[in-house]
C-alpha atoms as a PDB file:
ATOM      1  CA  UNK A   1      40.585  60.616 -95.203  1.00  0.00           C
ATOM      2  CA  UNK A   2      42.169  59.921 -91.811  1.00  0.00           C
ATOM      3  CA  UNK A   3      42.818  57.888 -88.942  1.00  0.00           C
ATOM      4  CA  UNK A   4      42.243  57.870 -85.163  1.00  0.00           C
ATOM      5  CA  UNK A   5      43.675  56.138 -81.909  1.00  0.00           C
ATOM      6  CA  UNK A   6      41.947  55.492 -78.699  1.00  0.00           C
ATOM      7  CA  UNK A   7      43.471  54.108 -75.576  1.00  0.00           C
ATOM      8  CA  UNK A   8      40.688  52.808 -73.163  1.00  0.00           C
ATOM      9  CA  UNK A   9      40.093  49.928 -71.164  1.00  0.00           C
ATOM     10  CA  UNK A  10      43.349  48.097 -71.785  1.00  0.00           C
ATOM     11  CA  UNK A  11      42.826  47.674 -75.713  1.00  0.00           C
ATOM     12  CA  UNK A  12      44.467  49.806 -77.899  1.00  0.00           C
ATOM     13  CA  UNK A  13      41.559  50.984 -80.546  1.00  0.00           C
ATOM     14  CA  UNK A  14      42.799  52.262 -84.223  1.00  0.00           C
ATOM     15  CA  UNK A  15      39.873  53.082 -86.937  1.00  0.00           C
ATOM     16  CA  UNK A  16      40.649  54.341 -90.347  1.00  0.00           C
ATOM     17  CA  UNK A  17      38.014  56.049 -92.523  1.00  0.00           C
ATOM     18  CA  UNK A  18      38.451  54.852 -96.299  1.00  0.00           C
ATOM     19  CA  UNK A  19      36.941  55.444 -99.552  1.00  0.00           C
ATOM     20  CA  UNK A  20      33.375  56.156 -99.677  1.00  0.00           C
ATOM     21  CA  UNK A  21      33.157  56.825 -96.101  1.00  0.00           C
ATOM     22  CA  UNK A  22      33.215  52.807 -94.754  1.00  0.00           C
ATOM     23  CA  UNK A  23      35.326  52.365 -91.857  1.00  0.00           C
ATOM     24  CA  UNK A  24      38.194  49.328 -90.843  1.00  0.00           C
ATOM     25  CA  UNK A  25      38.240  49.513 -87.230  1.00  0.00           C
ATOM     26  CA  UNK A  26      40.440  47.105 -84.971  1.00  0.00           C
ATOM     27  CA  UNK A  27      41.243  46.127 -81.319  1.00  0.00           C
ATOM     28  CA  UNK A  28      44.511  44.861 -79.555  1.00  0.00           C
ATOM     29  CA  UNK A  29      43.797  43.600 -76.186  1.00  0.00           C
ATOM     30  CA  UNK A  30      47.037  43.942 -74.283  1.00  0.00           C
ATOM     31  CA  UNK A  31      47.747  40.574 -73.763  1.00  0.00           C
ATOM     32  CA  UNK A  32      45.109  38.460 -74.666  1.00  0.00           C
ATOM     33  CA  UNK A  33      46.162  37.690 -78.095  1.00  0.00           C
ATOM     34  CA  UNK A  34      42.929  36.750 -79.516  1.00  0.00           C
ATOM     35  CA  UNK A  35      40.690  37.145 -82.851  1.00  0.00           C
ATOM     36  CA  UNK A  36      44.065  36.166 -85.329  1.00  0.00           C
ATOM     37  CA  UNK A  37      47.959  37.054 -85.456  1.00  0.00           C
ATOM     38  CA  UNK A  38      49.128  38.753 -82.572  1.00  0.00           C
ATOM     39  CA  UNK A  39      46.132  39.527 -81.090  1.00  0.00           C
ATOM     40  CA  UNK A  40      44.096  41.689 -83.335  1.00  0.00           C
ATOM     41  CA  UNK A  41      40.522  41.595 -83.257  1.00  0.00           C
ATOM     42  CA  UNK A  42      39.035  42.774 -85.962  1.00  0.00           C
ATOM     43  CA  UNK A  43      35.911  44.415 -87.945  1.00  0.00           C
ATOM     44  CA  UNK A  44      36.139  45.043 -91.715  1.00  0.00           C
ATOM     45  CA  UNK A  45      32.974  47.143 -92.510  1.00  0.00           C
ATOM     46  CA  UNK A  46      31.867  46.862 -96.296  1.00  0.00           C
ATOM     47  CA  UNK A  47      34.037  49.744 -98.300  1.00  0.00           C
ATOM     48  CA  UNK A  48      33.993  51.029-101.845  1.00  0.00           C
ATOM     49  CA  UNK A  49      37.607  51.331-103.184  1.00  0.00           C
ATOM     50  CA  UNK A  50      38.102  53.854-105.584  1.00  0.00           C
ATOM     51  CA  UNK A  51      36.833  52.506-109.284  1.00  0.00           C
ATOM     52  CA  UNK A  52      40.391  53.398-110.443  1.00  0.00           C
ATOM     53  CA  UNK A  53      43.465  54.172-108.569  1.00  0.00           C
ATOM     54  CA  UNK A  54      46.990  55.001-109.574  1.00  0.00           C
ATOM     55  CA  UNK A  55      48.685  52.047-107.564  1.00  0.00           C
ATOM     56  CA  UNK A  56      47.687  48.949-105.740  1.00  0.00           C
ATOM     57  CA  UNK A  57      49.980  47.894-102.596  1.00  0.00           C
ATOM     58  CA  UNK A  58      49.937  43.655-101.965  1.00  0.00           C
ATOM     59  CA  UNK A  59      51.338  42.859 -98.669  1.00  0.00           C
ATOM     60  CA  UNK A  60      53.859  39.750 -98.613  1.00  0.00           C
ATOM     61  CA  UNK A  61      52.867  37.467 -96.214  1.00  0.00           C
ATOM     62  CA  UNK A  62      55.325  33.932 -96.034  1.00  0.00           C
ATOM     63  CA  UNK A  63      56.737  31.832 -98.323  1.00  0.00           C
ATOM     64  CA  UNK A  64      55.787  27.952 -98.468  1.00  0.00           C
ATOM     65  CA  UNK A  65      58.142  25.215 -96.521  1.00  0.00           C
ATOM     66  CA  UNK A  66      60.051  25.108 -99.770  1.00  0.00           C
ATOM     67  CA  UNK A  67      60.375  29.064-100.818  1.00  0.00           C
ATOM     68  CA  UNK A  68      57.748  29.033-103.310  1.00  0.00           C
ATOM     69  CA  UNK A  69      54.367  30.991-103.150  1.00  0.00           C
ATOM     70  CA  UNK A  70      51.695  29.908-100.329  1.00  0.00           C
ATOM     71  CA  UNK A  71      47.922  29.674-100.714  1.00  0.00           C
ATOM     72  CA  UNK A  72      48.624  32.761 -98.757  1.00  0.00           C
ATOM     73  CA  UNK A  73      50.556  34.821-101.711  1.00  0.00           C
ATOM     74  CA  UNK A  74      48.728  32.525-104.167  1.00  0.00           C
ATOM     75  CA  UNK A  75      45.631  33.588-102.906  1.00  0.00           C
ATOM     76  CA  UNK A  76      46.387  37.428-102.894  1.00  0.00           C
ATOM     77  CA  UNK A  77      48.308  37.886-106.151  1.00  0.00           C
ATOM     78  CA  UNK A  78      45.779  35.795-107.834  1.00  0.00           C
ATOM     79  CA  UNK A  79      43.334  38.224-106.504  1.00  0.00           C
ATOM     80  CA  UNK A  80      45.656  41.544-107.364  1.00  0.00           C
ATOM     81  CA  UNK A  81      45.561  40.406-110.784  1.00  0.00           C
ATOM     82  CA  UNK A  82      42.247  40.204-111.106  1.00  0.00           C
ATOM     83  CA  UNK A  83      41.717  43.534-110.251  1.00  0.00           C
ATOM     84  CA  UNK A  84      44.776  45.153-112.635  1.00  0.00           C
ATOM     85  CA  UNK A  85      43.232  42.970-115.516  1.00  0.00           C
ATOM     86  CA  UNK A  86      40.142  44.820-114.710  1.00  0.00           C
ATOM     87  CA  UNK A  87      41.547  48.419-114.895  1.00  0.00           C
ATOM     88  CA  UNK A  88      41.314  49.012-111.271  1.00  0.00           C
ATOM     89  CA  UNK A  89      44.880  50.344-111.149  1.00  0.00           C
ATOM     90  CA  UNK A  90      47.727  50.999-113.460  1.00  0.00           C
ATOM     91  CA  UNK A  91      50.643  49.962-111.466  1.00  0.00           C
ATOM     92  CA  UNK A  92      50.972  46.724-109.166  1.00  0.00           C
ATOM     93  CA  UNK A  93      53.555  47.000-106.057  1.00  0.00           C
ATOM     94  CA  UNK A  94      54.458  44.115-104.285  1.00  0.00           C
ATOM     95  CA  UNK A  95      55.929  44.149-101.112  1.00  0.00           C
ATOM     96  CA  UNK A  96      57.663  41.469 -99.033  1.00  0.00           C
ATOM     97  CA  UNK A  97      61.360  40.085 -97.943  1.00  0.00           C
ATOM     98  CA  UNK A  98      63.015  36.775 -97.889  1.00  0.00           C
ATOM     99  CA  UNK A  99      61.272  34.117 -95.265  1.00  0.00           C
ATOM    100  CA  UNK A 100      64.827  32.419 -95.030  1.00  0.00           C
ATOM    101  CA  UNK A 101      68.083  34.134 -96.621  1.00  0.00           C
ATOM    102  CA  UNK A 102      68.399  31.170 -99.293  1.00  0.00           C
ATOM    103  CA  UNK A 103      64.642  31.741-100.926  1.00  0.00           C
ATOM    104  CA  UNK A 104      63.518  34.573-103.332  1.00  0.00           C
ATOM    105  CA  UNK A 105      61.946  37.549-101.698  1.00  0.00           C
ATOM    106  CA  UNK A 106      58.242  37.325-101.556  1.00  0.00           C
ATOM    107  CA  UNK A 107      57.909  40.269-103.775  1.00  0.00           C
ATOM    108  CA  UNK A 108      59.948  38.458-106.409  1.00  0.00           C
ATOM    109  CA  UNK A 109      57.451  35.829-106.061  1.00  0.00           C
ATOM    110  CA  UNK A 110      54.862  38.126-106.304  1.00  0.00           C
ATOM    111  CA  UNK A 111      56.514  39.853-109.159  1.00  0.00           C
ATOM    112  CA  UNK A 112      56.924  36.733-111.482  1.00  0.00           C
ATOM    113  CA  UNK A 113      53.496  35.517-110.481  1.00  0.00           C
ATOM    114  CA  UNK A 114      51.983  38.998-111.836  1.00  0.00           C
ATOM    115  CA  UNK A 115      54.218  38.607-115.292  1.00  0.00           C
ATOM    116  CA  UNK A 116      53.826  35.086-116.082  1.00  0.00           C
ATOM    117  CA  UNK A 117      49.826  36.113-115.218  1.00  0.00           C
ATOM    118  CA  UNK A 118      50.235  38.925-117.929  1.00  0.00           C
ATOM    119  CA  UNK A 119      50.828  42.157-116.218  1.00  0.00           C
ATOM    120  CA  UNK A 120      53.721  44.026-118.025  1.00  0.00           C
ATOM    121  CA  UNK A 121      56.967  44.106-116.237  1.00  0.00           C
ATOM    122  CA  UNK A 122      56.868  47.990-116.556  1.00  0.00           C
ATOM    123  CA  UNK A 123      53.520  48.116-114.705  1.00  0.00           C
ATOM    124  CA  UNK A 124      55.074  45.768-111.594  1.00  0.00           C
ATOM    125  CA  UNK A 125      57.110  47.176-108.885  1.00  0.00           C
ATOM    126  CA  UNK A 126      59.389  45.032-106.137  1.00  0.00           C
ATOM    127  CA  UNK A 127      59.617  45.825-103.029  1.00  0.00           C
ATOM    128  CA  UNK A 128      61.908  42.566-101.594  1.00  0.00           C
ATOM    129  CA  UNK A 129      62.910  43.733 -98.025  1.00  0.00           C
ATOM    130  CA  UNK A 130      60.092  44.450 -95.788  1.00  0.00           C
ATOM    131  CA  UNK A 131      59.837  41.759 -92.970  1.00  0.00           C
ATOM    132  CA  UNK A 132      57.106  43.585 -91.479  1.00  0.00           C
ATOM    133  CA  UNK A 133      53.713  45.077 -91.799  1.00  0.00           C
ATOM    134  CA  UNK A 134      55.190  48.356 -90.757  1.00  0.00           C
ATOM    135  CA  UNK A 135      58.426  47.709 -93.232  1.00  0.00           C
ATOM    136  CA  UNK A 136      55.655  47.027 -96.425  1.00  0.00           C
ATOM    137  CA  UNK A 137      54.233  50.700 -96.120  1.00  0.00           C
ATOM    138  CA  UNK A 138      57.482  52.692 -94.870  1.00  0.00           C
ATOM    139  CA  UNK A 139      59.240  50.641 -97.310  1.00  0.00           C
ATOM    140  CA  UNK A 140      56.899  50.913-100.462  1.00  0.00           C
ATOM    141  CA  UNK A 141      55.682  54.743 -99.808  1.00  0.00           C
ATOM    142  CA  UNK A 142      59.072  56.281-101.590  1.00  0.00           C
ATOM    143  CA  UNK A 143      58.866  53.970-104.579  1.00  0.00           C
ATOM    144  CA  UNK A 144      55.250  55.167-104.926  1.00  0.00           C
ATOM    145  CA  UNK A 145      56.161  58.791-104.529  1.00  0.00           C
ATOM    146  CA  UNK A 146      59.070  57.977-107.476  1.00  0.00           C
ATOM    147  CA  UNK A 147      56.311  56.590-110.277  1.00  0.00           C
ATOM    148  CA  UNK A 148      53.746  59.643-109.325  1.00  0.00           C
ATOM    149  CA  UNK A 149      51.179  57.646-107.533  1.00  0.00           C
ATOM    150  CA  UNK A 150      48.738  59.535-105.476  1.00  0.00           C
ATOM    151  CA  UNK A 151      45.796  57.453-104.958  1.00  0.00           C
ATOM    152  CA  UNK A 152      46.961  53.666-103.515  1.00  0.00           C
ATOM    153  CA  UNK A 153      44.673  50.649-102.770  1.00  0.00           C
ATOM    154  CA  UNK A 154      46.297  48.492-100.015  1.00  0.00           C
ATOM    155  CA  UNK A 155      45.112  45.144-100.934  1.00  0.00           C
ATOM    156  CA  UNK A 156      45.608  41.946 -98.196  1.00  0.00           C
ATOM    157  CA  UNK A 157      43.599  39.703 -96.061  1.00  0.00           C
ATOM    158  CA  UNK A 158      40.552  41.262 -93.881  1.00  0.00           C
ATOM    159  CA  UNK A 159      42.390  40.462 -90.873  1.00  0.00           C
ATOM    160  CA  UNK A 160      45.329  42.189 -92.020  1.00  0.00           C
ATOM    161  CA  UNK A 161      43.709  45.160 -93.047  1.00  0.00           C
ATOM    162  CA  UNK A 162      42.951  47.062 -89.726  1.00  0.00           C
ATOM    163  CA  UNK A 163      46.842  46.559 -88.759  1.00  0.00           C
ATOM    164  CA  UNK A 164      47.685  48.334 -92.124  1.00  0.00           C
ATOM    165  CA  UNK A 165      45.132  51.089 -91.544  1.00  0.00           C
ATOM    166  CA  UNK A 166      47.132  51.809 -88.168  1.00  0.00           C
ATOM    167  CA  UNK A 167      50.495  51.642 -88.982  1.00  0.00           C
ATOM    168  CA  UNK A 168      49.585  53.679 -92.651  1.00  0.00           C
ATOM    169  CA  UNK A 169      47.933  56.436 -90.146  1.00  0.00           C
ATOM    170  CA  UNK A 170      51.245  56.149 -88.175  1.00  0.00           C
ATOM    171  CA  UNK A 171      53.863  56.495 -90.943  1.00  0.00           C
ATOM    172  CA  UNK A 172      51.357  59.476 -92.561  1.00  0.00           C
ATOM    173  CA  UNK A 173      50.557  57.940 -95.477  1.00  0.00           C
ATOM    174  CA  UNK A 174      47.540  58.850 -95.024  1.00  0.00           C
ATOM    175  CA  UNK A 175      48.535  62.452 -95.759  1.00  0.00           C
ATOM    176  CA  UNK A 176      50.541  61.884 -98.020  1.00  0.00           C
ATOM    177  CA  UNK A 177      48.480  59.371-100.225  1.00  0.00           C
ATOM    178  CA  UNK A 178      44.422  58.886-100.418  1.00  0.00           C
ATOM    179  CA  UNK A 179      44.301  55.269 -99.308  1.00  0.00           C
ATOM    180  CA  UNK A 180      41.409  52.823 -99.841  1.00  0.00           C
ATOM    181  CA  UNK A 181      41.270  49.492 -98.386  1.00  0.00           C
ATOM    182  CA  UNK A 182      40.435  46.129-100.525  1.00  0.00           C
ATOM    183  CA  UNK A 183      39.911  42.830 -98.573  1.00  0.00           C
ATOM    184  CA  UNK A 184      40.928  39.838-100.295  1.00  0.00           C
ATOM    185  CA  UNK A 185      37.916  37.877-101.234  1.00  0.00           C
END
């Protein structure tokens, strides 16, 4: 495990190794805000997540027009889901604030989706403040230090991923958990 940063030629370069050796790499160009939100380019390289992990991490992303779950959230939680029903982790945190200050949080979205899908409510975890990217890990690493989890999947969109690996190498999670990456598929 473990991360690396290289400044050159105006981009800002971050690369994460994950499980099984596969790499998320990804590219800001200062400035020319291309390849998907705020200007990440990236390359998600085929990776093999660990068969079973102690937690899985889904990133909020934002709420429909009316508060309730976008294709977004839909499309992630459905996926998370899958992947608890299938043994691929005992505990499911969900991480995300409120869009607007009269909605739920996106993790209590994310949290009712997982029950009313049949994950037990002792097995889900709500994280409901992060507005960020960089608030979901730094926000989410204590309550996964308090239930004993050691090995996390990070589970959101391919383009998201490379701007997780980053910010995870950043905060230290990556010392302080083994991370593995899943794309959303």
């Amino acid at each position: 495990m473990g991360a690396r940063g290289v400044a050159a030629g105006g981009a800002l370069v971050a690369a994460a190794r994950v499980a099984g050796g596969a790499l998320v790499a990804a590219a800001l160009v200062a400035g020319a805000g291309c390849g998907g939100p705020s200007g990440w380019r990236t390359h998600v390289e085929t990776h093999r997540a660990p068969l079973v992990a102690d937690a899985a991490l889904v990133f909020g992303c934002n709420s429909d027009d009316g508060g309730g779950m976008s294709p977004c959230l839909l499309h992630r939680m459905t996926y998370a889901v899958r992947l608890w029903k299938e043994g691929r982790f005992r505990l499911l945190v969900v991480s995300g604030g409120r869009t607007l200050p009269v909605w739920s949080s996106e993790a209590r979205l994310m949290g009712d989706f997982a029950r009313r899908a049949g994950v037990p409510a002792a097995a889900v975890v709500e994280e409901g403040r992060a507005q960020t990217t960089f608030d979901n890990l730094a926000l989410s690493a204590p309550l996964l230090h308090e239930r004993g989890a050691r090995t996390v999947v990070l589970l959101s969109h391919p383009g998201h991923l490379p701007r997780i690996a980053w910010l995870a190498h950043g905060l230290g999670l990556d010392r302080e958990f083994e991370l593995s990456y899943e794309a959303v598929h």
